[in-house]
Protein backbone atom coordinates (compact mmCIF):
# COMPACT_ATOMS: atom_id res chain seq x y z
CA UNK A 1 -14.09 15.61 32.37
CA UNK A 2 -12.62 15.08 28.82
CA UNK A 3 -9.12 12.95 29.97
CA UNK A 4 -5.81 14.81 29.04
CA UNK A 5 -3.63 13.71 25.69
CA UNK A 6 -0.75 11.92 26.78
CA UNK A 7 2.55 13.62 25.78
CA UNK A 8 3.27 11.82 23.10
CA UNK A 9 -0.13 12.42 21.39
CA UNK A 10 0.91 16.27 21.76
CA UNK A 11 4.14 15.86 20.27
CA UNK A 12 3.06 13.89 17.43
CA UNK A 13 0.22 16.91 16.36
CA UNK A 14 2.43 19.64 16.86
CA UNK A 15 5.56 17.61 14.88
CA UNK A 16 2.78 16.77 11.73
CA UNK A 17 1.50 20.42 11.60
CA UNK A 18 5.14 21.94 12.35
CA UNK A 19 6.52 19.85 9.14
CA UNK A 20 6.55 22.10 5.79
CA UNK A 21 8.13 21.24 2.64
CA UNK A 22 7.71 24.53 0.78
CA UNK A 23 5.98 27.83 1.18
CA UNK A 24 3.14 26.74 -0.39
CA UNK A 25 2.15 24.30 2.23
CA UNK A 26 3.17 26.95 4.52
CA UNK A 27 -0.31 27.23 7.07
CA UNK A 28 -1.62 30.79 6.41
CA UNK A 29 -3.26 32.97 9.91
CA UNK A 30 -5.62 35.80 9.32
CA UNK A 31 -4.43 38.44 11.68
CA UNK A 32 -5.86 42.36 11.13
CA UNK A 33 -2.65 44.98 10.72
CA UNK A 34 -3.09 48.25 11.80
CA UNK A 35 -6.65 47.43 10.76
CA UNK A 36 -5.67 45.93 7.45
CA UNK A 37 -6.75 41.74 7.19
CA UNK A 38 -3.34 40.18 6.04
CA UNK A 39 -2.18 36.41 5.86
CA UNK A 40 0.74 35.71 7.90
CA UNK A 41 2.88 32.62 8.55
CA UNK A 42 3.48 31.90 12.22
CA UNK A 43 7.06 30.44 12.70
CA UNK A 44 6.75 30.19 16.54
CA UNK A 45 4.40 31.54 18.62
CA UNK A 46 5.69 35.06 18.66
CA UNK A 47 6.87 36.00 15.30
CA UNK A 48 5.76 35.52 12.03
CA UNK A 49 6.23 36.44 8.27
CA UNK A 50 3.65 38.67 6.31
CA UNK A 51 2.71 36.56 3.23
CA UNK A 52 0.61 39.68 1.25
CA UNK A 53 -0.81 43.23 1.46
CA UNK A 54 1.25 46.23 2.10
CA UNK A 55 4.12 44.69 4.46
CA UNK A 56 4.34 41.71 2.39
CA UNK A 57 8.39 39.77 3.15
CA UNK A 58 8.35 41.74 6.50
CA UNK A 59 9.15 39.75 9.88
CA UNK A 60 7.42 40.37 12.80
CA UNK A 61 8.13 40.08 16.88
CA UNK A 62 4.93 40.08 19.02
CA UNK A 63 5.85 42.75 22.12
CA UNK A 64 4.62 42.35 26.10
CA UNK A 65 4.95 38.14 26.10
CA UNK A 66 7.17 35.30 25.22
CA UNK A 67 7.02 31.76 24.08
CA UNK A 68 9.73 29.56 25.13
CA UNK A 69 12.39 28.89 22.58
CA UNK A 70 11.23 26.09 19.81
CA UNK A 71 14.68 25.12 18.16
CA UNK A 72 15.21 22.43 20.54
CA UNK A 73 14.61 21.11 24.61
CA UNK A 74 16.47 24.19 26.41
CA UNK A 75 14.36 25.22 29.07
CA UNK A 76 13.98 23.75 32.24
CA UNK A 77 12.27 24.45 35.95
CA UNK A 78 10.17 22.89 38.55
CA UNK A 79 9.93 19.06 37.72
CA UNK A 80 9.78 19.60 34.06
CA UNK A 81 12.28 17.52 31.66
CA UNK A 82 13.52 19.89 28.55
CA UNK A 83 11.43 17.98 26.13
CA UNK A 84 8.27 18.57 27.90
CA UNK A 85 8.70 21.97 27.22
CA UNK A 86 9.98 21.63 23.93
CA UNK A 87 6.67 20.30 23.46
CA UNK A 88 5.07 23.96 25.18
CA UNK A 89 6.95 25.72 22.57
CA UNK A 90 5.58 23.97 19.50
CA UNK A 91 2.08 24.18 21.09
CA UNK A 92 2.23 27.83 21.14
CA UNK A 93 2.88 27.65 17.30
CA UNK A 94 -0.20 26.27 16.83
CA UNK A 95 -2.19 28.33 19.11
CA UNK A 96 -1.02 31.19 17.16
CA UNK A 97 -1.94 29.42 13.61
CA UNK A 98 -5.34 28.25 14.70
CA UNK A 99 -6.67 31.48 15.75
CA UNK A 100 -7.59 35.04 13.80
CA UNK A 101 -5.34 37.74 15.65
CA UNK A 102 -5.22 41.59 15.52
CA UNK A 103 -2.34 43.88 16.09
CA UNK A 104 -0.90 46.89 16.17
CA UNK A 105 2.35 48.89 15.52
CA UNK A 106 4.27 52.22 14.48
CA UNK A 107 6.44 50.16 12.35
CA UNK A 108 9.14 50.64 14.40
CA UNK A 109 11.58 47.46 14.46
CA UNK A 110 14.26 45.58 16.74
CA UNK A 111 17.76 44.85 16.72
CA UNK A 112 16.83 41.84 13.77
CA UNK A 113 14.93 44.14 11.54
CA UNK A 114 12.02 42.65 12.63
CA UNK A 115 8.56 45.50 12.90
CA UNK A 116 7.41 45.22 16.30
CA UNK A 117 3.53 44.66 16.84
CA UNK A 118 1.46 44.14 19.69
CA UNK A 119 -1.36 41.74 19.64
CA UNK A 120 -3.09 41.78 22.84
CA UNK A 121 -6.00 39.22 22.01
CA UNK A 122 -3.11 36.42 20.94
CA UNK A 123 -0.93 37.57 24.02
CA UNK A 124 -4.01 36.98 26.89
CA UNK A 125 -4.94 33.85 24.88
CA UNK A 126 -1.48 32.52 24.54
CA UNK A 127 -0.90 33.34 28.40
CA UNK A 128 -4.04 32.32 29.88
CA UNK A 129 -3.53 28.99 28.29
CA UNK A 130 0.21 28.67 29.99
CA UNK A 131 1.56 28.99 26.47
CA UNK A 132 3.42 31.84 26.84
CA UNK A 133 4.64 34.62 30.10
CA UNK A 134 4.36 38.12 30.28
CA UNK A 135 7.59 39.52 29.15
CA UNK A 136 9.17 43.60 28.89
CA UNK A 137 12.74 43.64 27.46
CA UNK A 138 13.90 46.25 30.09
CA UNK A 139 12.49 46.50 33.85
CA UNK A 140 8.94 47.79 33.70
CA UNK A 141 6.55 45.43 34.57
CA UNK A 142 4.18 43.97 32.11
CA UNK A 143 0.77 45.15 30.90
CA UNK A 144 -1.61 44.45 33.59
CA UNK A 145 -4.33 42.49 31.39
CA UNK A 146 -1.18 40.02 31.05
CA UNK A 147 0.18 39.72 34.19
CA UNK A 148 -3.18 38.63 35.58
CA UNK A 149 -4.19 36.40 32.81
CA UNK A 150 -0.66 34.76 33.90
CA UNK A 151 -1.57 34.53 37.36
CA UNK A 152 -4.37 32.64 36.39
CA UNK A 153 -2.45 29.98 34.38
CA UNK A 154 -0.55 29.81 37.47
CA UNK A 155 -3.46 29.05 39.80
CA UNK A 156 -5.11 26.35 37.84
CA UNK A 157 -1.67 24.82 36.64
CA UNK A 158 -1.89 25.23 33.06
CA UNK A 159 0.33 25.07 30.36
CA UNK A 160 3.99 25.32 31.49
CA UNK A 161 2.82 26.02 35.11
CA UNK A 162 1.59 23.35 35.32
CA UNK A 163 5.23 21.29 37.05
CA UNK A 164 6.76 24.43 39.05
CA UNK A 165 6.66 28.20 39.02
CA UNK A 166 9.93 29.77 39.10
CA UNK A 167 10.37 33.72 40.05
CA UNK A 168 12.34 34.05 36.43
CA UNK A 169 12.71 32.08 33.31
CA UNK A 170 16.03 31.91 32.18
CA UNK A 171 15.33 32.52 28.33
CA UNK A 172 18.88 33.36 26.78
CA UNK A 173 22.55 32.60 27.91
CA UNK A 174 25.59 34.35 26.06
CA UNK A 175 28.93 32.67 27.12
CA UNK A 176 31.85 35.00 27.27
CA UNK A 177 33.67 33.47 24.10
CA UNK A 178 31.19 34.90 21.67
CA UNK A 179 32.49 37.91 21.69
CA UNK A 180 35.95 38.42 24.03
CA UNK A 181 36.07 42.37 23.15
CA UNK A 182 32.63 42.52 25.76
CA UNK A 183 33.37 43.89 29.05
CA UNK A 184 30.66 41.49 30.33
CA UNK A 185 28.61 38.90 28.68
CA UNK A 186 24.99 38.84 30.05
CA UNK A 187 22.18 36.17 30.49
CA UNK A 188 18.54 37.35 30.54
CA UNK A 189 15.92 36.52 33.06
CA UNK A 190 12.20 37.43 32.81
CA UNK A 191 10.26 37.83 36.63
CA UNK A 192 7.34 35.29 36.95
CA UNK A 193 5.93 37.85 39.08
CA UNK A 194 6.29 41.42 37.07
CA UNK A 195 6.99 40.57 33.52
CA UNK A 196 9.92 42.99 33.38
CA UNK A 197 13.62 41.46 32.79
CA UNK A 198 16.74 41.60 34.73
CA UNK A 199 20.19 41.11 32.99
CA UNK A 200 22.60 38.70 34.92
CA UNK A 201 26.11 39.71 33.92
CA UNK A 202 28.89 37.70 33.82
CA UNK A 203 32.33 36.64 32.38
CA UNK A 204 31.71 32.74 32.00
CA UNK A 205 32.19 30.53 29.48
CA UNK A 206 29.76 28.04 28.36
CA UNK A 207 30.23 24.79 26.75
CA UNK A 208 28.01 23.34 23.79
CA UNK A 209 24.45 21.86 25.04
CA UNK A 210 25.31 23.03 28.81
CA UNK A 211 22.67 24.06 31.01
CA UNK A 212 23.16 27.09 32.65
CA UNK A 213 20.66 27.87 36.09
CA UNK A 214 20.95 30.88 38.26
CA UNK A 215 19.99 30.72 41.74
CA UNK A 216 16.81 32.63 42.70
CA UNK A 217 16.64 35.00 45.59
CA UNK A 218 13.33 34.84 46.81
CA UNK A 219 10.85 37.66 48.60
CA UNK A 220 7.54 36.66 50.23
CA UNK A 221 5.28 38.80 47.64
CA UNK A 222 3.10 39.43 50.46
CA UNK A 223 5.79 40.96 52.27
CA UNK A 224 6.75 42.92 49.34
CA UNK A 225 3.53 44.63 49.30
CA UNK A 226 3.05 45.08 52.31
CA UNK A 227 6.43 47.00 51.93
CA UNK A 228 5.01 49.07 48.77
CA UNK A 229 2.11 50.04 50.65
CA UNK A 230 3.92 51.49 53.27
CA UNK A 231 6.17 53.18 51.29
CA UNK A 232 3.28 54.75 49.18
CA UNK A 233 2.23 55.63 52.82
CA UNK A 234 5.00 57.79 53.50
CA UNK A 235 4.20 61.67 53.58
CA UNK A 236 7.10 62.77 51.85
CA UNK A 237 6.64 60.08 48.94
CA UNK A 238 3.19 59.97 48.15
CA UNK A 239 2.52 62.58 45.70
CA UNK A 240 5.26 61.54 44.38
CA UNK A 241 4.80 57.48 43.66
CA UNK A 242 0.74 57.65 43.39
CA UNK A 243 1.53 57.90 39.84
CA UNK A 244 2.63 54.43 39.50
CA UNK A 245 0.43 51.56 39.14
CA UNK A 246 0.57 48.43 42.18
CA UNK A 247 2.77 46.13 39.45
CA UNK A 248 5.58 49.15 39.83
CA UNK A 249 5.68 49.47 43.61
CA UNK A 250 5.13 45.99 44.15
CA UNK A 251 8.38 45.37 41.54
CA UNK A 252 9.88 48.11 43.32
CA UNK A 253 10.10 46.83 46.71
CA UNK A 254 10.73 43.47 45.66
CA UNK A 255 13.81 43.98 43.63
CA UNK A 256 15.16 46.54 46.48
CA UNK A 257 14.69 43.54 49.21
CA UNK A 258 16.40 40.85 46.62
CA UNK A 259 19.45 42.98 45.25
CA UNK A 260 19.32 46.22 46.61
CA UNK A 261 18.61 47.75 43.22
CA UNK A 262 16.03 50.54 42.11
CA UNK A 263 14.71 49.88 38.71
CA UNK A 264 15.33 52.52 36.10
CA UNK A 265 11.87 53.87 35.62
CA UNK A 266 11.95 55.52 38.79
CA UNK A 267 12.83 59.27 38.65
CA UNK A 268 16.46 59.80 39.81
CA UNK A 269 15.46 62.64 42.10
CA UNK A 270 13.77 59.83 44.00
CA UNK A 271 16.37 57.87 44.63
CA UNK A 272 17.78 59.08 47.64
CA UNK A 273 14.19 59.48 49.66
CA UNK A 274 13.29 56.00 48.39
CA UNK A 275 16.93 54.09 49.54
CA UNK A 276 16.50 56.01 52.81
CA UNK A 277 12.73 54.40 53.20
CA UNK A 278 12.66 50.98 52.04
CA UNK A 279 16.34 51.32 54.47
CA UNK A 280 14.10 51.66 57.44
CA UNK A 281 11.70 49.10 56.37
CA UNK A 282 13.99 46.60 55.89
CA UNK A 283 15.74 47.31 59.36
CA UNK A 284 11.90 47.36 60.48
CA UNK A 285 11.86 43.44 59.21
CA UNK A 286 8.79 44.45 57.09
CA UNK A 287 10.19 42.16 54.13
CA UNK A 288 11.05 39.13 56.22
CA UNK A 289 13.84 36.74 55.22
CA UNK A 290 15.70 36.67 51.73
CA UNK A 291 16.07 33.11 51.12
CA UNK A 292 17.81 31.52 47.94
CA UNK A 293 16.64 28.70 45.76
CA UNK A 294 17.31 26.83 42.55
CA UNK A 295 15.79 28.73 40.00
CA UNK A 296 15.57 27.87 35.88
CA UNK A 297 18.28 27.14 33.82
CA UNK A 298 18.88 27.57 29.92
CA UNK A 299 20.96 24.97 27.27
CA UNK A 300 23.35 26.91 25.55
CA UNK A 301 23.43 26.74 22.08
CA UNK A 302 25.11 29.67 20.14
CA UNK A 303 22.96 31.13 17.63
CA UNK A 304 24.88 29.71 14.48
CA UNK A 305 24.47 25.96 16.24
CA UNK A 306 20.65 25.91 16.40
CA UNK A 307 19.02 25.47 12.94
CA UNK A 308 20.01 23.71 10.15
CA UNK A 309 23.08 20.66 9.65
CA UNK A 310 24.96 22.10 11.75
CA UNK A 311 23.03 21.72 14.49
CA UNK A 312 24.62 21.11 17.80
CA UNK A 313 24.15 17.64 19.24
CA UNK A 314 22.05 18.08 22.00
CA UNK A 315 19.51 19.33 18.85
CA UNK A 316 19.92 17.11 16.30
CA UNK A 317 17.36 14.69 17.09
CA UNK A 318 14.54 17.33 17.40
């Protein structure tokens, strides 16, 4: 067995092929859009910048996963220090620059102006590899080709698995000072588990280069199925939740047992008959204890401190 590259090594490829001085050094990818074979320029590992063809100056985001955040150390779970997955972050870059990719998209864009494209073959690659975890912006649960491609990064401890598994990654913070006119400031979480993302709102303010964590409340999964299976059991719900795949039950009855919340995909006129159930299983002890833990935390760093010379200090040196 081929001996692992210290850290250091890592760094010191992904800092030499990170460093451009112009866009003509900029490393070109061949990725296929919308069936068209277009060079792009991959800024992190899941956006980049069309460099020719028809969408030529167009930005892109890459939908269903995320990379962690590559301006600086700011994540941190598990035995991991910040830098270490600094280091993930820039690896991910290069994944996505040493490999021919093909997506597709209705052109549609997000809040940024960015056209949103999904890539499958990059996103199993990138998440298989521990590079990157499944990731929806609102509470459905992930694509399923992705959430098990991440379960097996988890199992063999790859990639940013491989020092602790939390049930969320913390991957933004918003402190209440940006913007005093919000009734409540929100950070975002992203479930290990389901892919989908939970909003934890909040009136704090953060200082510069702080690390925000949230603590986890944690479900036995096999409880939690157990729960969705005998939910999907019940007569009077059957017909009615057979339509949803094991990911959205299994989400279901987790987040219920946790916070007591029904995600919003769920039909409203379901509400009721599904509170009364997962009611009786919970009284039933089907899901076991809730039990909290330290989960992942997040260095704040307002946007306008990240890039560039006025970058906050906890950044500077990176």
């Amino acid at each position: 067995m081929r001996a692992a590259r210290p850290l250091g090594a890592l760094l010191t490829a992904a800092a030499l092929a990170w460093t451009t001085t112009g866009s003509a050094e900029e490393p070109l990818t061949r990725v296929v859009l919308n069936g068209v074979p277009t060079p792009v320029y991959f800024n992190d590992g899941d956006s980049f910048r069309v460099m020719g063809g028809p969408l030529q100056g167009t930005t892109a985001r890459l939908a269903g996963f995320n990379t962690l955040e590559s301006f600086g150390p700011v994540h941190s779970w598990g035995s991991w220090h910040p830098y270490e997955l600094y280091v993930m972050a820039k690896m991910a870059t290069l994944n996505a620059r040493r490999g021919s990719w093909h997506c597709n998209s209705d052109l549609r864009r997000d809040g940024y102006g960015r056209i949103l494209w999904d890539c499958p073959d990059l996103g199993v690659d990138h998440i298989r590899k521990g590079l990157a975890h499944a990731m929806n912006v609102d509470d459905e649960p992930a694509r399923q080709e992705y959430i098990a491609a991440q379960r097996l990064a988890i199992a063999e401890h790859r990639g940013m698995w491989a020092h602790g598994v939390p049930e969320f990654v913390l991957t933004s913070a918003h402190s209440a000072d940006e913007d005093p006119s919000r009734e409540w400031h929100y950070d975002r979480r992203v479930s290990v588990r389901y892919g989908h993302s939970e909003s934890v709102r909040h009136h704090n303010n953060y200082l510069e280069c702080q690390m925000v964590c949230h603590d986890e409340s944690y479900v036995d999964p096999a409880r939690a199925d157990t729960a969705a299976q005998r939910l999907l059991e019940t007569p009077a719900l059957n017909s009615a939740l057979a339509a949803f795949s094991t990911l959205h039950l299994g989400q279901l009855t987790s987040r219920w047992a946790r916070t007591h919340e029904l995600p919003t995909w769920l039909p409203e006129a379901l509400h009721a008959s599904v509170t009364a159930r997962l009611t009786e299983l919970e009284r039933e002890g089907v899901f076991g204890p809730v039990t909290t833990q330290r989960g992942a935390c997040f260095r704040y760093v307002a946007f306008n401190r990240r890039y560039g010379n006025a970058r906050a200090s906890c950044l500077d040196q990176h």
